[in-house]
C-alpha atoms as a PDB file:
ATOM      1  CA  UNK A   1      14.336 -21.379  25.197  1.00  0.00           C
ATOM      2  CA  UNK A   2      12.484 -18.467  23.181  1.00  0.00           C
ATOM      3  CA  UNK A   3      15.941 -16.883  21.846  1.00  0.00           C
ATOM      4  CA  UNK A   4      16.839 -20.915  20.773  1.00  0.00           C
ATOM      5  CA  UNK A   5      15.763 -21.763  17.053  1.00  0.00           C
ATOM      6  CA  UNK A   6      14.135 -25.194  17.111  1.00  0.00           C
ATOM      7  CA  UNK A   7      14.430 -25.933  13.581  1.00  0.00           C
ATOM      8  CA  UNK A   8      18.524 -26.056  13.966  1.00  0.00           C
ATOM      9  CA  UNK A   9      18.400 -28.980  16.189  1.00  0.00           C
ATOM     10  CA  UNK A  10      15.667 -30.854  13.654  1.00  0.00           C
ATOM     11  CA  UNK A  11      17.717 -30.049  10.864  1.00  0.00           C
ATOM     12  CA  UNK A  12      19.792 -32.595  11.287  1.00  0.00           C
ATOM     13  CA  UNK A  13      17.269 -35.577  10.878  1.00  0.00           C
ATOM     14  CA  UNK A  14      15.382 -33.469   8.649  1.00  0.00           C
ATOM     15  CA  UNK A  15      16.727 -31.568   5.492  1.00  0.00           C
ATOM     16  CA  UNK A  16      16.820 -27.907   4.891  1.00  0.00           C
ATOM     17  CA  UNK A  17      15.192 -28.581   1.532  1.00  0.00           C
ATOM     18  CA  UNK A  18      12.565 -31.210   3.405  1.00  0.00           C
ATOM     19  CA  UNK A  19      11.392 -28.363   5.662  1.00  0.00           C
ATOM     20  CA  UNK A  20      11.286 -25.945   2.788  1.00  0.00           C
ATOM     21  CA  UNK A  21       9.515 -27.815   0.403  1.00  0.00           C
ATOM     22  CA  UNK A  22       6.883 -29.033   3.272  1.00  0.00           C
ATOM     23  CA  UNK A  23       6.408 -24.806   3.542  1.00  0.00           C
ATOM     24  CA  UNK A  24       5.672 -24.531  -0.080  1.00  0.00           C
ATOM     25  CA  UNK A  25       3.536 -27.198   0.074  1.00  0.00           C
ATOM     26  CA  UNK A  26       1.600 -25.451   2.547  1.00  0.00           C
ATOM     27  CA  UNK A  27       1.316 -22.459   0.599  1.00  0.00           C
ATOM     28  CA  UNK A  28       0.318 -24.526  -2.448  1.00  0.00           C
ATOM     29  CA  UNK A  29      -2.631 -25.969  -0.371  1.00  0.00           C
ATOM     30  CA  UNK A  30      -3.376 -22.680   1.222  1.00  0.00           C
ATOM     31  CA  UNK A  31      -3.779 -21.237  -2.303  1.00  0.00           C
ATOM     32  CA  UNK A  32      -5.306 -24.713  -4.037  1.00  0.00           C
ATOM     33  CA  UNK A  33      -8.503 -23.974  -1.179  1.00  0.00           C
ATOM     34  CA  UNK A  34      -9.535 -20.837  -1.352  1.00  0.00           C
ATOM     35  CA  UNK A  35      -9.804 -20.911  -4.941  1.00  0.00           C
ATOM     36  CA  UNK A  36     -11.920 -24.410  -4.778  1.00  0.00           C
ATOM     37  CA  UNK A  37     -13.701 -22.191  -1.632  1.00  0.00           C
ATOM     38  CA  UNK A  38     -14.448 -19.529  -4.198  1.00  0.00           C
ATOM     39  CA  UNK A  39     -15.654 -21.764  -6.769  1.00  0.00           C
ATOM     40  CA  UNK A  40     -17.991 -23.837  -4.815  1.00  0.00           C
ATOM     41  CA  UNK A  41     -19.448 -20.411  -2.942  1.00  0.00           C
ATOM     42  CA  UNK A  42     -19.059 -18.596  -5.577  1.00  0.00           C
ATOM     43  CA  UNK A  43     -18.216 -15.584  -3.409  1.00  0.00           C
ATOM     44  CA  UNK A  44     -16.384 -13.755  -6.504  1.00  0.00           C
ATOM     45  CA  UNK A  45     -19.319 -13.301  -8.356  1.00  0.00           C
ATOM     46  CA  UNK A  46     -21.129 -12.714  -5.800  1.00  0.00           C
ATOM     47  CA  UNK A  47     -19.328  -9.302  -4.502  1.00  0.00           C
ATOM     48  CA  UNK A  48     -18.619  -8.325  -8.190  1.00  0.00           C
ATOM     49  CA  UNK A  49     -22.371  -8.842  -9.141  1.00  0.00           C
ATOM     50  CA  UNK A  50     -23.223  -7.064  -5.892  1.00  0.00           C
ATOM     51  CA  UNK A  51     -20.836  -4.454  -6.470  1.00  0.00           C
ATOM     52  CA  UNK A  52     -21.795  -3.913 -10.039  1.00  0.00           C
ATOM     53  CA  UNK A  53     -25.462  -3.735  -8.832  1.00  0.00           C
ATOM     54  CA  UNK A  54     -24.351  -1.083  -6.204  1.00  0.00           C
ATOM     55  CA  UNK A  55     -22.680   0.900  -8.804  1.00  0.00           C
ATOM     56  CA  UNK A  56     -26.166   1.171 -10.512  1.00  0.00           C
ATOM     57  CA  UNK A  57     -28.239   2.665  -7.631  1.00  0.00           C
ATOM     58  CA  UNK A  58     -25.287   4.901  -6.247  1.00  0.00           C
ATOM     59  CA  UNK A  59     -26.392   8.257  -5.706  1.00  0.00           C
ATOM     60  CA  UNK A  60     -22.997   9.426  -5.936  1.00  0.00           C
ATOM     61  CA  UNK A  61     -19.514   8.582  -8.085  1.00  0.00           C
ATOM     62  CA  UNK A  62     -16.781   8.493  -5.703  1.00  0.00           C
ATOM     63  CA  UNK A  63     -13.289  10.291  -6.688  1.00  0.00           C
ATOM     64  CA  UNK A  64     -10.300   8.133  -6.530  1.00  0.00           C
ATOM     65  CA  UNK A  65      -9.266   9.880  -2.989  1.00  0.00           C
ATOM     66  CA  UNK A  66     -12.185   9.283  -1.311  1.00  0.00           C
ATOM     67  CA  UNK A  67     -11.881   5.487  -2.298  1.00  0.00           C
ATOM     68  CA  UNK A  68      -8.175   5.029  -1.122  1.00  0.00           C
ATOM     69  CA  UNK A  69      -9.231   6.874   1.978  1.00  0.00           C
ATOM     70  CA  UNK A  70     -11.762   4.312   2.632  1.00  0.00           C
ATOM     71  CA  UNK A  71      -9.146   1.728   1.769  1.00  0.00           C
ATOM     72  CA  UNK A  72      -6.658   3.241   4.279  1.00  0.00           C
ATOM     73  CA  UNK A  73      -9.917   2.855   7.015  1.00  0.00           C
ATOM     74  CA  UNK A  74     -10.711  -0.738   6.033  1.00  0.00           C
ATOM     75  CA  UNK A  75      -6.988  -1.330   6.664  1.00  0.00           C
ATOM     76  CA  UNK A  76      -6.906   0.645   9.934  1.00  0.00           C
ATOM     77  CA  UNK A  77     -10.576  -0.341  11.675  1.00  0.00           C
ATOM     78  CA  UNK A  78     -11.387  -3.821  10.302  1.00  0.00           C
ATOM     79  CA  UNK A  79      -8.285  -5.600   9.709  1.00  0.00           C
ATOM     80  CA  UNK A  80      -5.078  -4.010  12.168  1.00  0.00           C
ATOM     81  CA  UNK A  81      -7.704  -3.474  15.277  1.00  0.00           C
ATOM     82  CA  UNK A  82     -10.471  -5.328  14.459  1.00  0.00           C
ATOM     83  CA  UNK A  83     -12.857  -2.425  15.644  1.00  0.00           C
ATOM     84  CA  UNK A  84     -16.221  -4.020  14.220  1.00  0.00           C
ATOM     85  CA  UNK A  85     -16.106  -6.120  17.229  1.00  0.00           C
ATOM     86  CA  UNK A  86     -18.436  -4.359  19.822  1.00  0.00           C
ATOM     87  CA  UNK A  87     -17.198  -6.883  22.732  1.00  0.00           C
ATOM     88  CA  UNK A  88     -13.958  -5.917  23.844  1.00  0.00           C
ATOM     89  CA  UNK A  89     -12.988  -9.177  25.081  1.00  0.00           C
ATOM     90  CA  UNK A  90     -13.944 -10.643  21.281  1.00  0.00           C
ATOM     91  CA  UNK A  91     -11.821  -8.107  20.142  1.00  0.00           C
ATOM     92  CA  UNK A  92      -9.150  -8.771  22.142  1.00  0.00           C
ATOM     93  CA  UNK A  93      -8.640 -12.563  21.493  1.00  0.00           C
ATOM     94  CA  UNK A  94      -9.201 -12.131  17.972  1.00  0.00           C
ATOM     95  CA  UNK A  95      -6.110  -9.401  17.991  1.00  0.00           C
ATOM     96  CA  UNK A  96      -3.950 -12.010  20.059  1.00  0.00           C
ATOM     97  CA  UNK A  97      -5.294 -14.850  17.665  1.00  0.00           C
ATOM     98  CA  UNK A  98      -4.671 -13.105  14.299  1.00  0.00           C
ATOM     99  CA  UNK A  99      -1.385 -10.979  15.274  1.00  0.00           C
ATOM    100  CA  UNK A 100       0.097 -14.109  16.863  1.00  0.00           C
ATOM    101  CA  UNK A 101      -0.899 -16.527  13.579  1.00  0.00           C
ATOM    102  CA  UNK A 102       0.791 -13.751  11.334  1.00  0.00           C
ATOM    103  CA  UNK A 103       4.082 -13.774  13.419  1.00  0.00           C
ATOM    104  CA  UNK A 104       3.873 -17.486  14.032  1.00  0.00           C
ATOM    105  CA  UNK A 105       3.925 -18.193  10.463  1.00  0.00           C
ATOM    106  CA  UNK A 106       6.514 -15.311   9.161  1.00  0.00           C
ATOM    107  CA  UNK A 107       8.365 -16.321  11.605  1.00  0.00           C
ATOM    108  CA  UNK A 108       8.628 -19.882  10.656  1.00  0.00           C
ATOM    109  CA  UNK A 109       8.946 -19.047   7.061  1.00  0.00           C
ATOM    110  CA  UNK A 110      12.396 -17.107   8.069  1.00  0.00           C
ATOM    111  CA  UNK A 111      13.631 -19.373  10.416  1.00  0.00           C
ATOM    112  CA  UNK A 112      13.337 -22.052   7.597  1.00  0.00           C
ATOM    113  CA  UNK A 113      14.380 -20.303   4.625  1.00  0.00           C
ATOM    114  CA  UNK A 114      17.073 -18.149   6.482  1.00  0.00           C
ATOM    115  CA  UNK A 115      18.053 -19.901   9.402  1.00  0.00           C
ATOM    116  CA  UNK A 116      17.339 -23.751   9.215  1.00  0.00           C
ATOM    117  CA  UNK A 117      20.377 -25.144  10.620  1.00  0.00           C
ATOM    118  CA  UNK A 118      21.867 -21.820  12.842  1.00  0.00           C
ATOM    119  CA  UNK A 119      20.558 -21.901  16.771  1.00  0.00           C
ATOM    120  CA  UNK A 120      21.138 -18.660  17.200  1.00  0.00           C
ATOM    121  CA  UNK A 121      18.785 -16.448  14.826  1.00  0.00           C
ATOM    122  CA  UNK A 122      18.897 -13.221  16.519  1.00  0.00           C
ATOM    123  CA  UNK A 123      15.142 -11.815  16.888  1.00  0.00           C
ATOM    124  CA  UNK A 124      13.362 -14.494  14.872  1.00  0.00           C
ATOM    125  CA  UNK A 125      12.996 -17.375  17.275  1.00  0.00           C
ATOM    126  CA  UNK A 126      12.089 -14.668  19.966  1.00  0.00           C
ATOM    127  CA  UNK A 127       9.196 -13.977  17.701  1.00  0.00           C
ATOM    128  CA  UNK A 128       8.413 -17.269  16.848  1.00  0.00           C
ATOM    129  CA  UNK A 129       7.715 -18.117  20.337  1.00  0.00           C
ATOM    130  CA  UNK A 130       5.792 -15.143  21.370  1.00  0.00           C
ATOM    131  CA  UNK A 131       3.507 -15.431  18.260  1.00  0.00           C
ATOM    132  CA  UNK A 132       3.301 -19.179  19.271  1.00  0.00           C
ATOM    133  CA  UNK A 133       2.278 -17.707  22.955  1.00  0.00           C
ATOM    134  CA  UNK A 134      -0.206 -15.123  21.105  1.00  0.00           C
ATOM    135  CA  UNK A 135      -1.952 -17.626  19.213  1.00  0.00           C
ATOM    136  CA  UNK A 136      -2.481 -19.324  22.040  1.00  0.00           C
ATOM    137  CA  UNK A 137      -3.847 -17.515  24.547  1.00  0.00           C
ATOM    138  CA  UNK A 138      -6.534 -15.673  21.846  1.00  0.00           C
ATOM    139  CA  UNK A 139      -7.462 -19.566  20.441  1.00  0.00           C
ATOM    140  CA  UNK A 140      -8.418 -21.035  24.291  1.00  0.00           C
ATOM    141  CA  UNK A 141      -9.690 -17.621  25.255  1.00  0.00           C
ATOM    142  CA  UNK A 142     -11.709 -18.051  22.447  1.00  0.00           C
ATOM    143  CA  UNK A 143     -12.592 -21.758  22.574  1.00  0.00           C
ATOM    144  CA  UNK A 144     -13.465 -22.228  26.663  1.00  0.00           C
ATOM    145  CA  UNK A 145     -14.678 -18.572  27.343  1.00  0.00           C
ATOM    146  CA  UNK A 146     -15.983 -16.659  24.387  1.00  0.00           C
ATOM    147  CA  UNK A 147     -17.354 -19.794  21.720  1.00  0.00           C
ATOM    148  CA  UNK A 148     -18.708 -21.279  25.161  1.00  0.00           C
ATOM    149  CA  UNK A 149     -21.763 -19.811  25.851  1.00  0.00           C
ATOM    150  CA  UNK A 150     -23.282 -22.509  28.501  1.00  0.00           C
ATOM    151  CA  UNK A 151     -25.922 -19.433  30.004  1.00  0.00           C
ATOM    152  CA  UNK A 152     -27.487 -18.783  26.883  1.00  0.00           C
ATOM    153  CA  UNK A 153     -26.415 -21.108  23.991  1.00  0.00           C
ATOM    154  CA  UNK A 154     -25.629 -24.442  26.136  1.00  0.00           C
ATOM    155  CA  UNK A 155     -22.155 -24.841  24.236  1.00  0.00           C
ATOM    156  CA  UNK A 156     -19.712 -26.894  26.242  1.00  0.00           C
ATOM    157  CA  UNK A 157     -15.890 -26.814  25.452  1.00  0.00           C
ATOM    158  CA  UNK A 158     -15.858 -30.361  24.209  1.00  0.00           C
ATOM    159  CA  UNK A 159     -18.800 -29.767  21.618  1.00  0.00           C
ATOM    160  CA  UNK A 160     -16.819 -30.096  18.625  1.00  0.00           C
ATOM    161  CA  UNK A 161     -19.206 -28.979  15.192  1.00  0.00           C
ATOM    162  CA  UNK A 162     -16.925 -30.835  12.388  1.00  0.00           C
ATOM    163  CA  UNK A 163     -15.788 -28.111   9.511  1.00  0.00           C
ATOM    164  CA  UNK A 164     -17.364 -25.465  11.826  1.00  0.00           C
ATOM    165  CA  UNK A 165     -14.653 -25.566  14.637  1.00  0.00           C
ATOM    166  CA  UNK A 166     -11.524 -27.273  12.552  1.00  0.00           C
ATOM    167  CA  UNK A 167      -9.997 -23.957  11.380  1.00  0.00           C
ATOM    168  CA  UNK A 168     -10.281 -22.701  15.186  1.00  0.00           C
ATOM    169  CA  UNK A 169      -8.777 -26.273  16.375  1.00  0.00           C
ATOM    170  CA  UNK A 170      -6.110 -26.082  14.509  1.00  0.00           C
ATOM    171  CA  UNK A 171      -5.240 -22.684  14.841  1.00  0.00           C
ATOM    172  CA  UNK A 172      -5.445 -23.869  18.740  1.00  0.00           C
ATOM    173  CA  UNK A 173      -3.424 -27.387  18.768  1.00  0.00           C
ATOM    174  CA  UNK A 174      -0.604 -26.299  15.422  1.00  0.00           C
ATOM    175  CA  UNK A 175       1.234 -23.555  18.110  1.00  0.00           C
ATOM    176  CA  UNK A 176       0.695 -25.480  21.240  1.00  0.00           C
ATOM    177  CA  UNK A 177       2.233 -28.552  19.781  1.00  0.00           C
ATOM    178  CA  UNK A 178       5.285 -26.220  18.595  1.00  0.00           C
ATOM    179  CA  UNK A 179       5.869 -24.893  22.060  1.00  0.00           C
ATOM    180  CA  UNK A 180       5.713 -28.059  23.563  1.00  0.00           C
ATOM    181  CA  UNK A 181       8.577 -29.211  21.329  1.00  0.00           C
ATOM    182  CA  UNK A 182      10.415 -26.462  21.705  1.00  0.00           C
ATOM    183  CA  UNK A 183      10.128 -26.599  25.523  1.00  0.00           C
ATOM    184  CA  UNK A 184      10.805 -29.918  25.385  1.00  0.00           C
ATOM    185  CA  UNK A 185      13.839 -30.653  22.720  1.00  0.00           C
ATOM    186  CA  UNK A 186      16.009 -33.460  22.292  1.00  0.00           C
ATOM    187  CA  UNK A 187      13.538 -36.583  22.493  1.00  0.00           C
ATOM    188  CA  UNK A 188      10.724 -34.737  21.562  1.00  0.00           C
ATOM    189  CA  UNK A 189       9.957 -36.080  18.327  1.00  0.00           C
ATOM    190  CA  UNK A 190       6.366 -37.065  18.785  1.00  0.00           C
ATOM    191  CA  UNK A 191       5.753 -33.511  19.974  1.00  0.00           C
ATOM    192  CA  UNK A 192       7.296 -32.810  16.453  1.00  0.00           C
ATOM    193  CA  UNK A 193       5.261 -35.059  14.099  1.00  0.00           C
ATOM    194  CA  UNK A 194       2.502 -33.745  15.528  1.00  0.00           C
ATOM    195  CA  UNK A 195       3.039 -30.144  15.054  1.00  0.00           C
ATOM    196  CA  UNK A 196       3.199 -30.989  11.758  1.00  0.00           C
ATOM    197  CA  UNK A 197       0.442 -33.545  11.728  1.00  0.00           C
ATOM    198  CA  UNK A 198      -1.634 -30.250  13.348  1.00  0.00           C
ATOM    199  CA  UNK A 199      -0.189 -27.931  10.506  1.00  0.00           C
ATOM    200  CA  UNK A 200      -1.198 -29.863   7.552  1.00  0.00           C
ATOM    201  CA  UNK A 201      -4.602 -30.164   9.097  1.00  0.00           C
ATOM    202  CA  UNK A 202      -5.243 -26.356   9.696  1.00  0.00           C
ATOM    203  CA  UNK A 203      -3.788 -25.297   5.748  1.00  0.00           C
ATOM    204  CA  UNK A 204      -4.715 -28.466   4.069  1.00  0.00           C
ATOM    205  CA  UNK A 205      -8.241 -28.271   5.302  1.00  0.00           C
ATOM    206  CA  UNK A 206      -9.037 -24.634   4.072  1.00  0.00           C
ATOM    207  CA  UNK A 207     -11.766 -25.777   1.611  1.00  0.00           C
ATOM    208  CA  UNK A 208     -13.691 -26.845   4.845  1.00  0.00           C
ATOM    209  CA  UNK A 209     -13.129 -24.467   7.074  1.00  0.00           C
ATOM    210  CA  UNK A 210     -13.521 -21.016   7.814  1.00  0.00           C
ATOM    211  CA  UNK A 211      -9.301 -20.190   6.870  1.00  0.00           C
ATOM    212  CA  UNK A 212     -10.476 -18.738   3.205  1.00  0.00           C
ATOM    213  CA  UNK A 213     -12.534 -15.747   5.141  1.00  0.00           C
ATOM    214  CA  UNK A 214      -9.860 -14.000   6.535  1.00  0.00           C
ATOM    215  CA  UNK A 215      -9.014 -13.012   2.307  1.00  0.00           C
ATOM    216  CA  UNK A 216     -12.888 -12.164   2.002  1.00  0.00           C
ATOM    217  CA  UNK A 217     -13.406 -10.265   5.312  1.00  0.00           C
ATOM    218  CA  UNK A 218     -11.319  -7.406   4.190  1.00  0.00           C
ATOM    219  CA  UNK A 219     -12.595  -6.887   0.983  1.00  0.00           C
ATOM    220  CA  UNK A 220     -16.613  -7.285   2.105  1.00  0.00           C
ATOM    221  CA  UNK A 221     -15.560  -4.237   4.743  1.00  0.00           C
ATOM    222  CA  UNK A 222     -14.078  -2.426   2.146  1.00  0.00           C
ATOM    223  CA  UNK A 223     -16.991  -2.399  -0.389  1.00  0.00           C
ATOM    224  CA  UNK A 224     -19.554  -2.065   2.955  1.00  0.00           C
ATOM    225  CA  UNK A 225     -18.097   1.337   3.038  1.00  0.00           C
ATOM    226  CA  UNK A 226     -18.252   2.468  -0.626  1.00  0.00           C
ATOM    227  CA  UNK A 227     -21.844   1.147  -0.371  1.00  0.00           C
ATOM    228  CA  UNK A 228     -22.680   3.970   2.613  1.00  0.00           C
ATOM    229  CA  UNK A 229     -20.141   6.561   1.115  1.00  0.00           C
ATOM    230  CA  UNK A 230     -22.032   6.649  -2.153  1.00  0.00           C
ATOM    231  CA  UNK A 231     -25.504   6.383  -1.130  1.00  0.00           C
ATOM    232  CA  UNK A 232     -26.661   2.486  -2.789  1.00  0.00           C
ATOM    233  CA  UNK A 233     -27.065   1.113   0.127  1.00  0.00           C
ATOM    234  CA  UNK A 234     -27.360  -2.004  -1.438  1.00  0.00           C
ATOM    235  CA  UNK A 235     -31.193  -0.736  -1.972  1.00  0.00           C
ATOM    236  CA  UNK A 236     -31.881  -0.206   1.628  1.00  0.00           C
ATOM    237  CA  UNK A 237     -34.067   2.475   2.793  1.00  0.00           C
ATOM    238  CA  UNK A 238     -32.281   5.602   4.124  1.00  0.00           C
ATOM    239  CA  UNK A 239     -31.420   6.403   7.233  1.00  0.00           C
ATOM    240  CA  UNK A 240     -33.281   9.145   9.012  1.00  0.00           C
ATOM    241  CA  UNK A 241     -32.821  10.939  11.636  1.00  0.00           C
ATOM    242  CA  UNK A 242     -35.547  10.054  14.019  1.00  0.00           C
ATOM    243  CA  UNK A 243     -35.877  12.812  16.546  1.00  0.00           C
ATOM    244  CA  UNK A 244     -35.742  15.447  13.269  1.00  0.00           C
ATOM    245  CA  UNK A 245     -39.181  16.984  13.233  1.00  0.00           C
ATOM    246  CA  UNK A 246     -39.833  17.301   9.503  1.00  0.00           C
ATOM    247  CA  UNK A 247     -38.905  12.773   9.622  1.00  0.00           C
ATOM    248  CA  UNK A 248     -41.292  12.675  12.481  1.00  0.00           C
ATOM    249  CA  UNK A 249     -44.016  14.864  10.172  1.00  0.00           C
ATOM    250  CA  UNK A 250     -43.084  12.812   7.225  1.00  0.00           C
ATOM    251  CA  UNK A 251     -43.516   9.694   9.248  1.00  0.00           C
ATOM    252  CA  UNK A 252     -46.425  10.559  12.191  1.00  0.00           C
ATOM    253  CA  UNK A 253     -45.903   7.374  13.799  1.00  0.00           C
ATOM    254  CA  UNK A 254     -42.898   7.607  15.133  1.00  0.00           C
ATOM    255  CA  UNK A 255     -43.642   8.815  18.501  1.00  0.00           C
ATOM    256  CA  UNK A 256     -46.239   6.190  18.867  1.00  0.00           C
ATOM    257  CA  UNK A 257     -44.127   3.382  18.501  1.00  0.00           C
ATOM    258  CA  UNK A 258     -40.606   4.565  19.347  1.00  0.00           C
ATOM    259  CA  UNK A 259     -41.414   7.433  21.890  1.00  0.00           C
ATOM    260  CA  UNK A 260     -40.768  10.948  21.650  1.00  0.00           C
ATOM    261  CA  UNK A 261     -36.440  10.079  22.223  1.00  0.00           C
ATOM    262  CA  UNK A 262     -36.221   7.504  19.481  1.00  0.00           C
ATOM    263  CA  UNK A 263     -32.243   6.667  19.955  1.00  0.00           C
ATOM    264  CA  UNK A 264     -32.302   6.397  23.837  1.00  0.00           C
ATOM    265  CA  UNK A 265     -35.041   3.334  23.860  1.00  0.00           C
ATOM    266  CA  UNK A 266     -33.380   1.732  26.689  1.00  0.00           C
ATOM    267  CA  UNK A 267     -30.646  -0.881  27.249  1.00  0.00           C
ATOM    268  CA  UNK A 268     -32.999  -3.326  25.079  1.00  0.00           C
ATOM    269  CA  UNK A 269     -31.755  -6.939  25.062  1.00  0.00           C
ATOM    270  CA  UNK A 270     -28.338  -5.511  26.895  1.00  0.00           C
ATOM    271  CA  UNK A 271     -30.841  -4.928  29.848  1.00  0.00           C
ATOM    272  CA  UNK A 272     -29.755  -8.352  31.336  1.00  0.00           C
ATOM    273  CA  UNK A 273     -27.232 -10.792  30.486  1.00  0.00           C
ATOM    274  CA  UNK A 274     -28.540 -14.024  28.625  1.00  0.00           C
ATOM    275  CA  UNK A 275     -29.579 -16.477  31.471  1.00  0.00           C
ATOM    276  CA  UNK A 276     -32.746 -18.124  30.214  1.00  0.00           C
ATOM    277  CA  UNK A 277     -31.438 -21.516  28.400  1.00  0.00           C
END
């Protein structure tokens, strides 16, 4: 089954060009949202107004190395290993979730462009199914143990919020129906339509739904850093150093409200795990 392309048997009830063009399509609507998301949020000119008002209270200019080598750590820490997750099993299902989407859909953009109508497709049906299986197992890990807070929030699995929990849904239901039809083949046509059905919801609802982020997310990390590197801030007060004597004489009440050990307070609200809904 995973080393079987299950476009090739499809192909013949549905077109090469069919499948293709439904792809592009995709993309299209991919493309048509986030710009509508953009407009209506205005989240351009909102991190070019906020950078440009960054720029102003920078203490520092930063040289053209120093920005690519934030670039490179943006790329490394917040978007290959997701390491602004502090929970490892958040980070975890979001590495299965997003690394299985990306090979999911690559995947099915080869098999369809490259491959539509040949069973065997040497690696790429191997991958489609194990980024199928990826997506999967991050999306209900996600959805019935980590969204599903019933201790402290009093979120059941069937709580569905509308445009909240659509882009999560789909990402959910689009691979599941895909390995059920290709577990399932010949007479499996319903399982078909409705991987597609599932598809078109999850890329032709990213005006709704939280889909459009994953282009922000990057960039908002990205400009978090130049913020730090060159002192703005984004006119915040500075950090100090709290157990430095000359803070504690600039600031004499220090060890009256934080102690004479400022950074080891205590495990805080980590004391206990929420059980009080």
């Amino acid at each position: 089954m995973l080393s079987t392309n299950p476009f090739a048997e499809i192909s013949t009830i549905i077109s090469p060009d069919m499948m293709q063009g439904y792809v592009i399509l995709m993309i299209l609507l991919v493309v048509a949202g986030t710009i509508l998301d953009m407009m209506h949020k205005q989240s351009a000119k909102y991190f070019f107004e906020n950078a440009q008002r960054a720029q102003k209270s920078a203490k520092r200019t930063l040289a053209g190395g120093e920005k690519a080598s934030l670039a490179i750590k943006t790329v490394t820490n917040e978007v290959l290993t997701s390491s602004e997750f502090k929970s490892t099993r958040r980070r975890i299902s979001h590495l299965l979730t997003m690394y299985g989407f990306v090979v999911f859909v690559a995947s099915t953009a080869v098999l369809i462009f490259g491959y539509a109508t040949e069973a065997n497709a040497g690696i790429w049906p191997v991958l489609w199914h194990l980024g199928a299986i990826s997506l999967c197992l991050g999306g209900y890990w996600f959805w019935f143990s980590i969204r599903v807070d019933v201790a402290s929030e009093g979120v059941r699995w069937y709580n569905f919020n509308g445009r909240g929990d659509i882009f999560i849904l789909g990402l959910i239901i689009t691979p599941t129906f895909a390995l059920l039809w290709s577990f399932f083949g010949t007479g499996a046509d319903i399982l078909f339509v409705l991987f597609i059905l599932s598809a078109t919801v999850l890329f032709g609802t990213v005006y709704w739904s939280k889909f459009a982020h994953m282009f922000f997310k990057p960039a908002a990390a990205y400009q978090k850093k130049c913020i730090k590197a060159d002192g703005s801030r984004e006119n915040l007060p500075d950090e100090y150093d709290l157990t430095d004597p000359a803070t504690q004489q600039r600031f004499p009440d220090i060890p009256e409200y934080m102690g004479t050990n400022p950074p080891n307070m205590g495990a805080g609200i980590n004391r206990e795990p929420p059980r009080h809904f």
